[in-house]
Protein backbone atom coordinates (compact mmCIF):
# COMPACT_ATOMS: atom_id res chain seq x y z
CA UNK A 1 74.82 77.22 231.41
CA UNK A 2 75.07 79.04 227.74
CA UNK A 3 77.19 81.17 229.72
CA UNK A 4 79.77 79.24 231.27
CA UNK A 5 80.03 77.31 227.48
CA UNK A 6 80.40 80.45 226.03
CA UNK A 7 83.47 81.48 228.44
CA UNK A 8 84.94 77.81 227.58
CA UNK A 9 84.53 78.27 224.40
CA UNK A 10 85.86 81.35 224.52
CA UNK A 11 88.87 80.38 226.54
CA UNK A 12 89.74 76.88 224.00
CA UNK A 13 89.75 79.58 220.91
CA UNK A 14 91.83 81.76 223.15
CA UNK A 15 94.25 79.27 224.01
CA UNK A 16 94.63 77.52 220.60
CA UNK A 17 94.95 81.48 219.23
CA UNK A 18 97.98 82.03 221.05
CA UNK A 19 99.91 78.99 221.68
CA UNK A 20 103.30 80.96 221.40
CA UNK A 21 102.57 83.02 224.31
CA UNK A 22 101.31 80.27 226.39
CA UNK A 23 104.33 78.22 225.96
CA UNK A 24 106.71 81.63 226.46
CA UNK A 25 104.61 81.72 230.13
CA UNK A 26 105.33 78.02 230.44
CA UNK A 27 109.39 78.57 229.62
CA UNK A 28 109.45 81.12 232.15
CA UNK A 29 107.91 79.25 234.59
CA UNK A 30 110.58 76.41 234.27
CA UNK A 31 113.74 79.00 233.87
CA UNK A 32 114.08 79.34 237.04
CA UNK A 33 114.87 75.70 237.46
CA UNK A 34 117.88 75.43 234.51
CA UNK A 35 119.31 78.64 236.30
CA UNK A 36 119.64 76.68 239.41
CA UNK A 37 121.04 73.94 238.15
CA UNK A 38 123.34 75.86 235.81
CA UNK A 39 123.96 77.85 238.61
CA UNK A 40 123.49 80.79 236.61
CA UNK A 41 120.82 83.46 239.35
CA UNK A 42 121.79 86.95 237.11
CA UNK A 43 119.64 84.85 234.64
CA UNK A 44 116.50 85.15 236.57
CA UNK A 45 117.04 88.86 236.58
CA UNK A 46 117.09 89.23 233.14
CA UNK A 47 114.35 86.85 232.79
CA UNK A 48 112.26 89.43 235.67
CA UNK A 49 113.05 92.27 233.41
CA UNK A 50 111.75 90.56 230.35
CA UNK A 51 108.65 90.11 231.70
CA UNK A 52 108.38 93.59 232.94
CA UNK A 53 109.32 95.42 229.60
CA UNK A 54 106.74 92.64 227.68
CA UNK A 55 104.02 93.17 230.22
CA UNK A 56 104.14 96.97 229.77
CA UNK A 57 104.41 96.23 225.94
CA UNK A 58 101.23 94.30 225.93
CA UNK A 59 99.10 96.94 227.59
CA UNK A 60 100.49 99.60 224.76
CA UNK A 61 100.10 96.33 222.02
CA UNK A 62 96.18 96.62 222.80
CA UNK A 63 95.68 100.09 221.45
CA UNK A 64 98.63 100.01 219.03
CA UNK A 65 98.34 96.33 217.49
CA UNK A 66 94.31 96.13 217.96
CA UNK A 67 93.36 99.44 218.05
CA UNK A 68 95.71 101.41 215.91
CA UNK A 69 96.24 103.96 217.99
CA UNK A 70 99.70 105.14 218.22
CA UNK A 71 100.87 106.78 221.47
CA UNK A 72 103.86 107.97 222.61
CA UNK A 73 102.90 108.42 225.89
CA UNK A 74 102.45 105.07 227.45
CA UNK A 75 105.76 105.49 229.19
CA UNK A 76 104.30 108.02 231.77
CA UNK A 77 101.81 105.26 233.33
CA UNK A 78 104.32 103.48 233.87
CA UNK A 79 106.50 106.25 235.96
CA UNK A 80 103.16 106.69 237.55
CA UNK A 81 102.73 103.02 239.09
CA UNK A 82 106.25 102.68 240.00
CA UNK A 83 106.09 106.34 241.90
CA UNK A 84 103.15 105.15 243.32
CA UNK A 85 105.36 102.79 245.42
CA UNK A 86 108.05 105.27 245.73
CA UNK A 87 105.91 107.93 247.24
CA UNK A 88 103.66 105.42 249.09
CA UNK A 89 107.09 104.37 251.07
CA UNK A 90 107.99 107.82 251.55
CA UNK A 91 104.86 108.56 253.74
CA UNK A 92 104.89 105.29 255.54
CA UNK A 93 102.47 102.97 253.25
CA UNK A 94 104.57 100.04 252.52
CA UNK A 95 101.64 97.22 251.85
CA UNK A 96 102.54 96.18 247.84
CA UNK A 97 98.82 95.00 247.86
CA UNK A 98 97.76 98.56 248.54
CA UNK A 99 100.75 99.62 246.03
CA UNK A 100 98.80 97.79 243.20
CA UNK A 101 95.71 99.06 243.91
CA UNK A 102 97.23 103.02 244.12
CA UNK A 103 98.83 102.08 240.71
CA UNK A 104 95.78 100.72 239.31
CA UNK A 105 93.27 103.55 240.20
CA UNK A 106 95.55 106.65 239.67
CA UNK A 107 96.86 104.98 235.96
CA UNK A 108 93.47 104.27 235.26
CA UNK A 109 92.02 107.88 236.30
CA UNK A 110 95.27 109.26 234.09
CA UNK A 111 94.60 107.61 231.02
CA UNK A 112 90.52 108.36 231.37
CA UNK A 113 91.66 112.06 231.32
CA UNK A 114 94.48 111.92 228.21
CA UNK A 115 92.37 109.40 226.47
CA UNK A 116 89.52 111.72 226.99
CA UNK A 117 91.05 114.48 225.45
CA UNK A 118 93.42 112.96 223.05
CA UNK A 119 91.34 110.47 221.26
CA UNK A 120 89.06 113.31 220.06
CA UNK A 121 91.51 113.74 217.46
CA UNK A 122 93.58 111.26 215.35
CA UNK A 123 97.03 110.51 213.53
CA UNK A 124 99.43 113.11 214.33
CA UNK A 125 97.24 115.06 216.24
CA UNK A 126 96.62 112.36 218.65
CA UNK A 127 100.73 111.32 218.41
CA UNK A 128 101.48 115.16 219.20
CA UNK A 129 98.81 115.52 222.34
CA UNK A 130 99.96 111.47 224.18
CA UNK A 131 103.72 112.69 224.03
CA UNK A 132 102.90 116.35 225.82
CA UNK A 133 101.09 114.85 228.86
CA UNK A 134 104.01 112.38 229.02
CA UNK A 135 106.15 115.12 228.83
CA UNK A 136 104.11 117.25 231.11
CA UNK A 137 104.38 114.23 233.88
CA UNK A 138 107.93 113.89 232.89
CA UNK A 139 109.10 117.36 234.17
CA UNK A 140 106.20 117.19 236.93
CA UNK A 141 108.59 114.65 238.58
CA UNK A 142 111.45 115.98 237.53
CA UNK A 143 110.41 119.14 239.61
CA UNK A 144 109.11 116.73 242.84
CA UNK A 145 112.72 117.76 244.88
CA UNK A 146 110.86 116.04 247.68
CA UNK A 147 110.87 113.05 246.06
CA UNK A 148 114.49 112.96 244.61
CA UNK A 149 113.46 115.05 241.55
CA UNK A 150 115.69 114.12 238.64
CA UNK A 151 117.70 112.04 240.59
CA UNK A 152 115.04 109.86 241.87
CA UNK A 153 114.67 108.38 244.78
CA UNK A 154 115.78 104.67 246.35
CA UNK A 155 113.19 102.65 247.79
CA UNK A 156 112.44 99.19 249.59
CA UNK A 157 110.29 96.49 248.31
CA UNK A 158 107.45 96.19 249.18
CA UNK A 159 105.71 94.16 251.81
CA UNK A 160 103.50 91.42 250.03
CA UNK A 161 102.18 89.71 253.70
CA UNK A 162 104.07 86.27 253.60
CA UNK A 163 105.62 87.06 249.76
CA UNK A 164 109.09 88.42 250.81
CA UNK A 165 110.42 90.20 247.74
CA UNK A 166 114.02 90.23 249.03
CA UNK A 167 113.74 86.36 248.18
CA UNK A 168 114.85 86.54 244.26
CA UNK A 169 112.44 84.00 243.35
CA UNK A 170 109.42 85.07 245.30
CA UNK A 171 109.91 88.04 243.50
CA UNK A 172 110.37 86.15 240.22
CA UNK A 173 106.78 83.94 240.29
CA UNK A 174 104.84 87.48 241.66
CA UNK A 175 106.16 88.89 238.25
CA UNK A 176 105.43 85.89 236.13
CA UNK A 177 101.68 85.36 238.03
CA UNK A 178 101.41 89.35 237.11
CA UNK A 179 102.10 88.52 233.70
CA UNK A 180 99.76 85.60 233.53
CA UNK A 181 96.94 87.27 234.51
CA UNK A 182 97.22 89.90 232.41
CA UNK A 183 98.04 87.69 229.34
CA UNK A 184 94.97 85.89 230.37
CA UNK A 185 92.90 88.80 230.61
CA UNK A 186 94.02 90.69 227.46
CA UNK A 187 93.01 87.16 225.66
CA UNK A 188 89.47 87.52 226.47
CA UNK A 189 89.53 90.75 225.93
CA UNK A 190 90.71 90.81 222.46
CA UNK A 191 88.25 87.73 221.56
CA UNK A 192 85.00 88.97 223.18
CA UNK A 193 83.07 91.62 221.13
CA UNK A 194 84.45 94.27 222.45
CA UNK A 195 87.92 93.24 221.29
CA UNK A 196 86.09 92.66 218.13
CA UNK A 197 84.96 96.07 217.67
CA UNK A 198 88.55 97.79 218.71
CA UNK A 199 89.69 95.78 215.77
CA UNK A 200 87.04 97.05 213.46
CA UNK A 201 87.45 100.18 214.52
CA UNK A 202 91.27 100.49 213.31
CA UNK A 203 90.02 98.82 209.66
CA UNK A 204 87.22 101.10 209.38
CA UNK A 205 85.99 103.57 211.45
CA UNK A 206 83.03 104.91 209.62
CA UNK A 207 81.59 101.32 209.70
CA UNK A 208 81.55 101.38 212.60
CA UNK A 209 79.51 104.81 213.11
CA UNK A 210 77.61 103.59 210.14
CA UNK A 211 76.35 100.39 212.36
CA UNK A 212 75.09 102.87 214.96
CA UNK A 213 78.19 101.87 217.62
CA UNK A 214 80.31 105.24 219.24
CA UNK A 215 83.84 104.69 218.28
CA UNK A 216 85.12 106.59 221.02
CA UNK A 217 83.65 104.32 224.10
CA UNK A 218 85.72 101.59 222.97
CA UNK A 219 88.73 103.61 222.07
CA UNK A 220 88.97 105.32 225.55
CA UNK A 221 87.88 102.02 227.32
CA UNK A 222 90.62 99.79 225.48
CA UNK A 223 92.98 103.28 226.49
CA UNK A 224 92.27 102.70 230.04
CA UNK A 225 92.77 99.40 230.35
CA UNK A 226 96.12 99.76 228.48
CA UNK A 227 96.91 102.64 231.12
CA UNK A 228 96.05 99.98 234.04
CA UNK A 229 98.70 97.49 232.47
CA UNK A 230 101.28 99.39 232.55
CA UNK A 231 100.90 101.04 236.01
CA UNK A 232 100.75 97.48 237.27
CA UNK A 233 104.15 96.44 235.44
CA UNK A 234 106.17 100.14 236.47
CA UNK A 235 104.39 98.79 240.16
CA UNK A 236 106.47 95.56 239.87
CA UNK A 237 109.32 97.47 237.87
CA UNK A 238 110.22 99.71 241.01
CA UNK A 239 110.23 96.77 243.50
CA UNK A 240 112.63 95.02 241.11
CA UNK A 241 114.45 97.60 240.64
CA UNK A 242 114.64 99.27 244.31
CA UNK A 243 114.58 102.76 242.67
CA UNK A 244 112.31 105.37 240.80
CA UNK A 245 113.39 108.35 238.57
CA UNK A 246 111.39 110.02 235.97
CA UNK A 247 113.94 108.58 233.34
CA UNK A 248 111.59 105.97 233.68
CA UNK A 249 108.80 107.90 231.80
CA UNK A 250 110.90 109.86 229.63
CA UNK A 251 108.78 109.74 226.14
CA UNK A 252 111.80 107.37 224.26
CA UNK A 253 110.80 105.00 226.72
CA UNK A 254 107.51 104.76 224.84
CA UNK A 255 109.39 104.77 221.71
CA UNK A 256 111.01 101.75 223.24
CA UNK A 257 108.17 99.98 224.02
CA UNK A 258 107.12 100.83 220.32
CA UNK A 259 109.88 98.92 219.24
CA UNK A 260 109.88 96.05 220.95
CA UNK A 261 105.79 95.45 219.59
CA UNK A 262 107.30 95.87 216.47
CA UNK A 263 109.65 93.40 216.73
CA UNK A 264 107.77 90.93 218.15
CA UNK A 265 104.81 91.37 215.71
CA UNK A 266 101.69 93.78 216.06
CA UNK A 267 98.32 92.76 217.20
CA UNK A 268 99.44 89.60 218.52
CA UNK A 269 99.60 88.34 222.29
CA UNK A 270 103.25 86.53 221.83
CA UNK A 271 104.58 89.74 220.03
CA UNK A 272 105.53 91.78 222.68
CA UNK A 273 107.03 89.14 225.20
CA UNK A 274 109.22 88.20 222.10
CA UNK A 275 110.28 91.80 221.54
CA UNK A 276 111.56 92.32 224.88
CA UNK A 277 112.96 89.08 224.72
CA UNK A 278 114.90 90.42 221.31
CA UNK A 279 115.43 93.86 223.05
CA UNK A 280 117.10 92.91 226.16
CA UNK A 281 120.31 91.04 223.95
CA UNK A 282 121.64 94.75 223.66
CA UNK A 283 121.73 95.39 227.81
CA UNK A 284 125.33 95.82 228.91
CA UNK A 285 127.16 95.81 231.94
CA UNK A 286 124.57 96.64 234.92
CA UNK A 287 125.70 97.80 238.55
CA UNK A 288 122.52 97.98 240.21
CA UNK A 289 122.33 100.83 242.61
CA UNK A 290 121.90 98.75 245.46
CA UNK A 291 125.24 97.13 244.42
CA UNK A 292 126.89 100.26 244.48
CA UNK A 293 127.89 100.69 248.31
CA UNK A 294 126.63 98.92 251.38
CA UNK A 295 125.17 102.42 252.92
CA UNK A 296 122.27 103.50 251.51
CA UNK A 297 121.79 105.51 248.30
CA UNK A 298 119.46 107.41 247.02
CA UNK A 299 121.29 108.87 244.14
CA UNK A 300 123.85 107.17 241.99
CA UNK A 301 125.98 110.35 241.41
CA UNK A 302 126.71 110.06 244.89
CA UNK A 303 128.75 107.30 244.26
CA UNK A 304 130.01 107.55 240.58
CA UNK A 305 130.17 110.00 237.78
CA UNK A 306 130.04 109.16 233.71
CA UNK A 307 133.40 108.55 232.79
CA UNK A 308 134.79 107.31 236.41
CA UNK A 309 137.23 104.74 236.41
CA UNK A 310 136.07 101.84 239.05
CA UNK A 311 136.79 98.56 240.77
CA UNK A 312 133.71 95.82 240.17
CA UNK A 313 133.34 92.56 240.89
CA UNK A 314 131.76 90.77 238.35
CA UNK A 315 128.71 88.61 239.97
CA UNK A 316 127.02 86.86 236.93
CA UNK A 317 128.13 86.56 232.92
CA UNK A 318 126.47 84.60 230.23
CA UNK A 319 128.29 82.29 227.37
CA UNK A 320 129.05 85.03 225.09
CA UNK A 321 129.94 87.47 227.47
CA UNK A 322 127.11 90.37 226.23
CA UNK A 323 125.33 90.28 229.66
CA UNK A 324 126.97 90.67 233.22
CA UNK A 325 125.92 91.91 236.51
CA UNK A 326 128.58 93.85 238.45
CA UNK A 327 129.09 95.12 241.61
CA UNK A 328 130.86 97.78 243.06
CA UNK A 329 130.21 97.20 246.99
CA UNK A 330 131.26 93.51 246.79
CA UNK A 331 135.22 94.50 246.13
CA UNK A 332 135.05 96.56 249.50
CA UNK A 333 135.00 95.19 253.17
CA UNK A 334 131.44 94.52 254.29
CA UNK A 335 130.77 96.54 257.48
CA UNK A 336 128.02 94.47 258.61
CA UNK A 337 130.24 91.69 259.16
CA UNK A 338 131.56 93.56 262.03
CA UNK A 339 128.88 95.59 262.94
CA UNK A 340 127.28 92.27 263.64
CA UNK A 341 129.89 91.60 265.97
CA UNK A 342 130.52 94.76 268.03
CA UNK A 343 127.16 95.79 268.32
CA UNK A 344 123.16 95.02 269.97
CA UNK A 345 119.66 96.43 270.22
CA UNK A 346 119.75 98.85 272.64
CA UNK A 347 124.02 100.01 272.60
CA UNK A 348 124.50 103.91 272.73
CA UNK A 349 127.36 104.91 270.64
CA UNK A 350 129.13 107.12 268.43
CA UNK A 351 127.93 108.23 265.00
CA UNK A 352 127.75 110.70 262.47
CA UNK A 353 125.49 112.46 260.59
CA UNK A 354 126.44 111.44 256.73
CA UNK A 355 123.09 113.19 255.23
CA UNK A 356 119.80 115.30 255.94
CA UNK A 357 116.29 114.31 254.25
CA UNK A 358 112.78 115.28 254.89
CA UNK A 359 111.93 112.93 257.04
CA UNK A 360 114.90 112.42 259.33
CA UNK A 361 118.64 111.77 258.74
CA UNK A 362 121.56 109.10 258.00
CA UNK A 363 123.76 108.43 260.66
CA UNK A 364 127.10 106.48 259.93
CA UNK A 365 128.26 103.89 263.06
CA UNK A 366 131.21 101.36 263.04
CA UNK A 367 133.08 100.84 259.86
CA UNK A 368 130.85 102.49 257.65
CA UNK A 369 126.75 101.27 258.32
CA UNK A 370 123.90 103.54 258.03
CA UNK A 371 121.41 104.21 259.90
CA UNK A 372 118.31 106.18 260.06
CA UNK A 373 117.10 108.41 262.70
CA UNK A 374 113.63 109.77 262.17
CA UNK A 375 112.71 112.97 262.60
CA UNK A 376 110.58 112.05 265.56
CA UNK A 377 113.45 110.71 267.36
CA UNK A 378 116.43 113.43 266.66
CA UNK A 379 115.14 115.37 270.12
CA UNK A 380 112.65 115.66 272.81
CA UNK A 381 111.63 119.11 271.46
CA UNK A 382 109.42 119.25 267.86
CA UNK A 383 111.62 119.64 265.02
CA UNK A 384 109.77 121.20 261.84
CA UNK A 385 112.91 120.08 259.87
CA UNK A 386 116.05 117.99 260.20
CA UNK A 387 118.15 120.60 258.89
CA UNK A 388 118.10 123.07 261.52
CA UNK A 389 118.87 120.21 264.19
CA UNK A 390 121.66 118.67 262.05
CA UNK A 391 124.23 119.35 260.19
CA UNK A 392 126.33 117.23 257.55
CA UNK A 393 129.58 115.80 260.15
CA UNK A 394 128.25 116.40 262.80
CA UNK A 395 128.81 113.97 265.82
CA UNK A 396 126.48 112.98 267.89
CA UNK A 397 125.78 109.99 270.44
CA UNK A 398 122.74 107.58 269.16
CA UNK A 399 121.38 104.32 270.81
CA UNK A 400 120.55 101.66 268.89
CA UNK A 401 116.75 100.76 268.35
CA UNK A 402 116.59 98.24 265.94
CA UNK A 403 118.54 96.06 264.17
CA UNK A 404 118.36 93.85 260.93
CA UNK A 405 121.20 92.21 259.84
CA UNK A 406 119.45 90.12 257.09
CA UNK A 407 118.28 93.29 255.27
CA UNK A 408 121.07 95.27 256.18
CA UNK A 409 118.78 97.82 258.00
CA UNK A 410 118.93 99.97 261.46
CA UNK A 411 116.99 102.08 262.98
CA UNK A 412 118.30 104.71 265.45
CA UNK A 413 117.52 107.69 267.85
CA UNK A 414 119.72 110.87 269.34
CA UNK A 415 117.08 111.93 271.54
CA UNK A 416 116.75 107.90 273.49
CA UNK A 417 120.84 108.25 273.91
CA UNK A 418 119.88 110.51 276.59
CA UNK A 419 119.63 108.58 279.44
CA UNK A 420 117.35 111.22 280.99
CA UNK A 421 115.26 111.43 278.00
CA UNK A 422 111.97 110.31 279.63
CA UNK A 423 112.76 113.02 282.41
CA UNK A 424 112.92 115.52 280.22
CA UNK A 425 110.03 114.26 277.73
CA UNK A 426 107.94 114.41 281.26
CA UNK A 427 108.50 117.66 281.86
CA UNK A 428 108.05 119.13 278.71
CA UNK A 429 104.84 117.88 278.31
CA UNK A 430 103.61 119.08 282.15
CA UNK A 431 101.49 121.64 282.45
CA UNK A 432 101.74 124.97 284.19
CA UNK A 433 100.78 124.80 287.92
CA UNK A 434 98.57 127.28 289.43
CA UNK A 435 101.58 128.01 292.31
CA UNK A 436 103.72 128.57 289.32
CA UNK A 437 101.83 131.30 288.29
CA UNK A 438 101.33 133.05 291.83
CA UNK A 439 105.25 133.36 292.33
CA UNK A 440 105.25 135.33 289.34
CA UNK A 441 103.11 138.01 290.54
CA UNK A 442 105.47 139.56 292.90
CA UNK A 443 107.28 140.21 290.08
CA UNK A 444 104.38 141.86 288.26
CA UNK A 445 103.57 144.48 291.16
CA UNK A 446 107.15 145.84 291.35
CA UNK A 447 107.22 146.14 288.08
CA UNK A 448 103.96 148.22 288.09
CA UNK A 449 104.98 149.93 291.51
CA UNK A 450 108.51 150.95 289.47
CA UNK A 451 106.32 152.46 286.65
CA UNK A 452 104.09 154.21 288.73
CA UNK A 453 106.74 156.20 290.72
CA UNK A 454 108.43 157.15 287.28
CA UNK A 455 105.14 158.23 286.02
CA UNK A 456 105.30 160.71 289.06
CA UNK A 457 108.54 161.93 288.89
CA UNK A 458 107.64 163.49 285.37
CA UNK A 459 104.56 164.65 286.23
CA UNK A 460 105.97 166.38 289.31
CA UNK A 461 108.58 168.12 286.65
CA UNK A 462 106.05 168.95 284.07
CA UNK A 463 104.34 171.09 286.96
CA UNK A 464 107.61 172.97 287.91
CA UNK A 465 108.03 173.77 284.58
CA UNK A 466 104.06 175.20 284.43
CA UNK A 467 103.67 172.57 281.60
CA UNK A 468 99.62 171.35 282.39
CA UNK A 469 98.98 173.64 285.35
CA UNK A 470 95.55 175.23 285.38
């Protein structure tokens, strides 16, 4: 029982602590409703990418505000979690539960390692050693031309069981419930002893050592955790945002994160929900990349260049006319319309091959839709890589295997066009009979018959010439 009144008690100074940040949660939970009525939706994705940018802020606010440790690496977890999704989806694990969990143990096993060997030094020496791993990671991904590289790489949301993220707002509460938790958690954190002690430790170390405690535990512990934070929040950042580059964990996007702390106020659980807040009045203009055409894209350079003059249609714009969404796509015809019309599950038609990836290629159909053929289904015979089957322009018949009209998504197959596919499936995968191999043997004794009789000939001449004669 001491326990449990210990946790409440814990929990009332917690809450009356950090009323700010309660009632933030509380505003955010309710924003969603003046948005509809204002009919104002662009609002909720600001509002998403608030609490993203604080979230990640509060995990770095735990060893910057309480434990005084300034890193400029922080960033790089957060590449990590979102690539965790990215390269998850890229070898067929699309579960977000099992997205979180990646995020959570391979940001947590990162920042064990760098907090390991960083925190054994201090002030600029610890500064110096958080921004090389970043940096490190940084041009890691950058190399990754499997996964997009510098370009990065366009993904799908994830699959949450009956949470569908393309709804905006079931998106929306999984971020704010996200943001909860950890608010909660980072509360009793920072008011249990341990908290205490981080606290200590950035007034006065040598106390500390002095009262028989090891510094370090609790300065890579509180590391980890702040590692764990924001891999969960990059998690949640690429399903928001559809798409992962290692822009994300550049090192300025640390600095960025330093900033917003700043501005909201260091060491304090409202602080860095009311920096982003304060941050995100300087975003401009935003195309989102899966505004940008209705095909699919996995790099925005294939669409538009800096300094290209375009077309947009402007979807959402606030009072003072600082924030808009835009779109690109919606000023063109939407091919779906008539793709819905003039095609079914299970049509074979014309396509062609628009690009070649890893793991299968694009096929354009109708007035401009994509598709994707998988590797597995571009022939009968194994193909080691898509590239040697297919070629950019190429035409080729494909037959229709799936269709989703609500996601804008299709799935395809050249090899299933053929209507005597399964024939030829069948007999690649037949054995060798033995009567197959008896009807070659014929062939097999005149050959040795022929190479006899030559054999002959030149030993006939060799003994006309007296060449091996005894």
């Amino acid at each position: 029982m001491s326990g449990l009144s210990h946790f409440l008690i814990l929990a009332s100074d917690g809450m009356k602590a950090n009323r700010l940040f309660w009632l933030l949660i509380a505003g955010f939970a309710l924003f969603p409703i003046f948005t509809h009525f204002a009919d104002l939706p662009f609002w909720n994705d600001v509002a998403m990418r608030i609490m993203l940018l604080g979230m990640a802020a509060m995990g770095l606010n735990l060893v910057l505000g309480y434990g005084g440790m300034v890193s400029f690496g922080h960033a790089a977890f957060i590449g990590i979690g979102a690539y965790c999704v990215g390269i998850g989806e890229f070898y067929g694990l699309t579960n977000g539960w099992a997205h979180i969990l990646l995020g959570i143990v391979v940001c947590g096993l990162m920042g064990l390692v760098i907090g390991y060997l960083a925190l054994r030094t201090s002030g600029i020496y610890f500064i110096m050693i958080t921004l090389a791993f970043a940096q490190m990671l940084f041009f890691l991904f950058v190399s990754l031309e499997q996964f997009g590289g510098d370009d990065g790489m366009s993904i799908d949301r994830a699959e949450f069981g009956l949470i569908d993220l393309y709804d905006p707002l079931r998106l929306y509460f999984l971020i704010w419930v996200a943001l909860a938790l950890v608010g909660l958690g980072l509360m009793f954190i920072v008011h249990s002893r341990f908290g205490v002690t981080l606290r200590a430790i950035k007034s006065n170390e040598s106390r500390i050592e002095a009262m028989g405690l090891e510094p370090l535990q609790f300065k890579i512990t509180g590391y980890v955790i702040s590692a764990v934070i924001c891999g969960l929040a990059g998690v949640l950042f690429a399903n928001w945002q559809e798409y992962v580059s290692p822009d994300i964990m550049h090192w300025t996007r640390s600095g960025e994160l330093m900033i917003i702390i700043i501005l909201g106020g260091l060491g304090t659980l409202a602080g860095p929900l009311l920096g982003a807040i304060v941050d995100i009045g300087g975003m401009d203009g935003l195309v989102h990349v899966s505004e940008l055409s209705w095909r699919h894209v996995e790099n925005p350079n294939e669409i538009v260049k800096v300094g290209d003059a375009v077309t947009v249609k402007v979807l959402e714009i606030d009072n003072d006319k600082e924030r808009i969404s835009l779109s690109i796509k919606q000023v063109t015809e939407d091919p779906w319309l008539d793709f819905e019309l003039n095609f079914n599950e299970g049509d074979v038609v014309d396509g062609e091959v628009t690009k070649v990836v890893p793991f299968g290629a694009f096929v354009t159909i109708g007035k401009g839709v994509e598709g994707l053929v998988h590797v597995s289904e571009i022939s009968v015979d194994k193909i080691e890589s898509p590239e040697l089957a297919l070629a950019i322009g190429q035409g080729v018949k494909i037959k229709i295997m799936e269709l989703d009209i609500p996601k804008r998504r299709v799935n395809l197959s050249i090899k299933q066009a053929d209507p005597n596919w399964e024939v030829k499936e069948e007999e690649k995968n037949k054995p060798k009979t033995h009567s197959s191999q008896s009807d070659d043997k014929p062939a097999e004794r005149q050959t040795v018959e022929g190479v006899d009789e030559s054999l002959e000939n030149i030993l006939q001449e060799l003994k006309e010439r007296g060449i091996g004669s005894n």
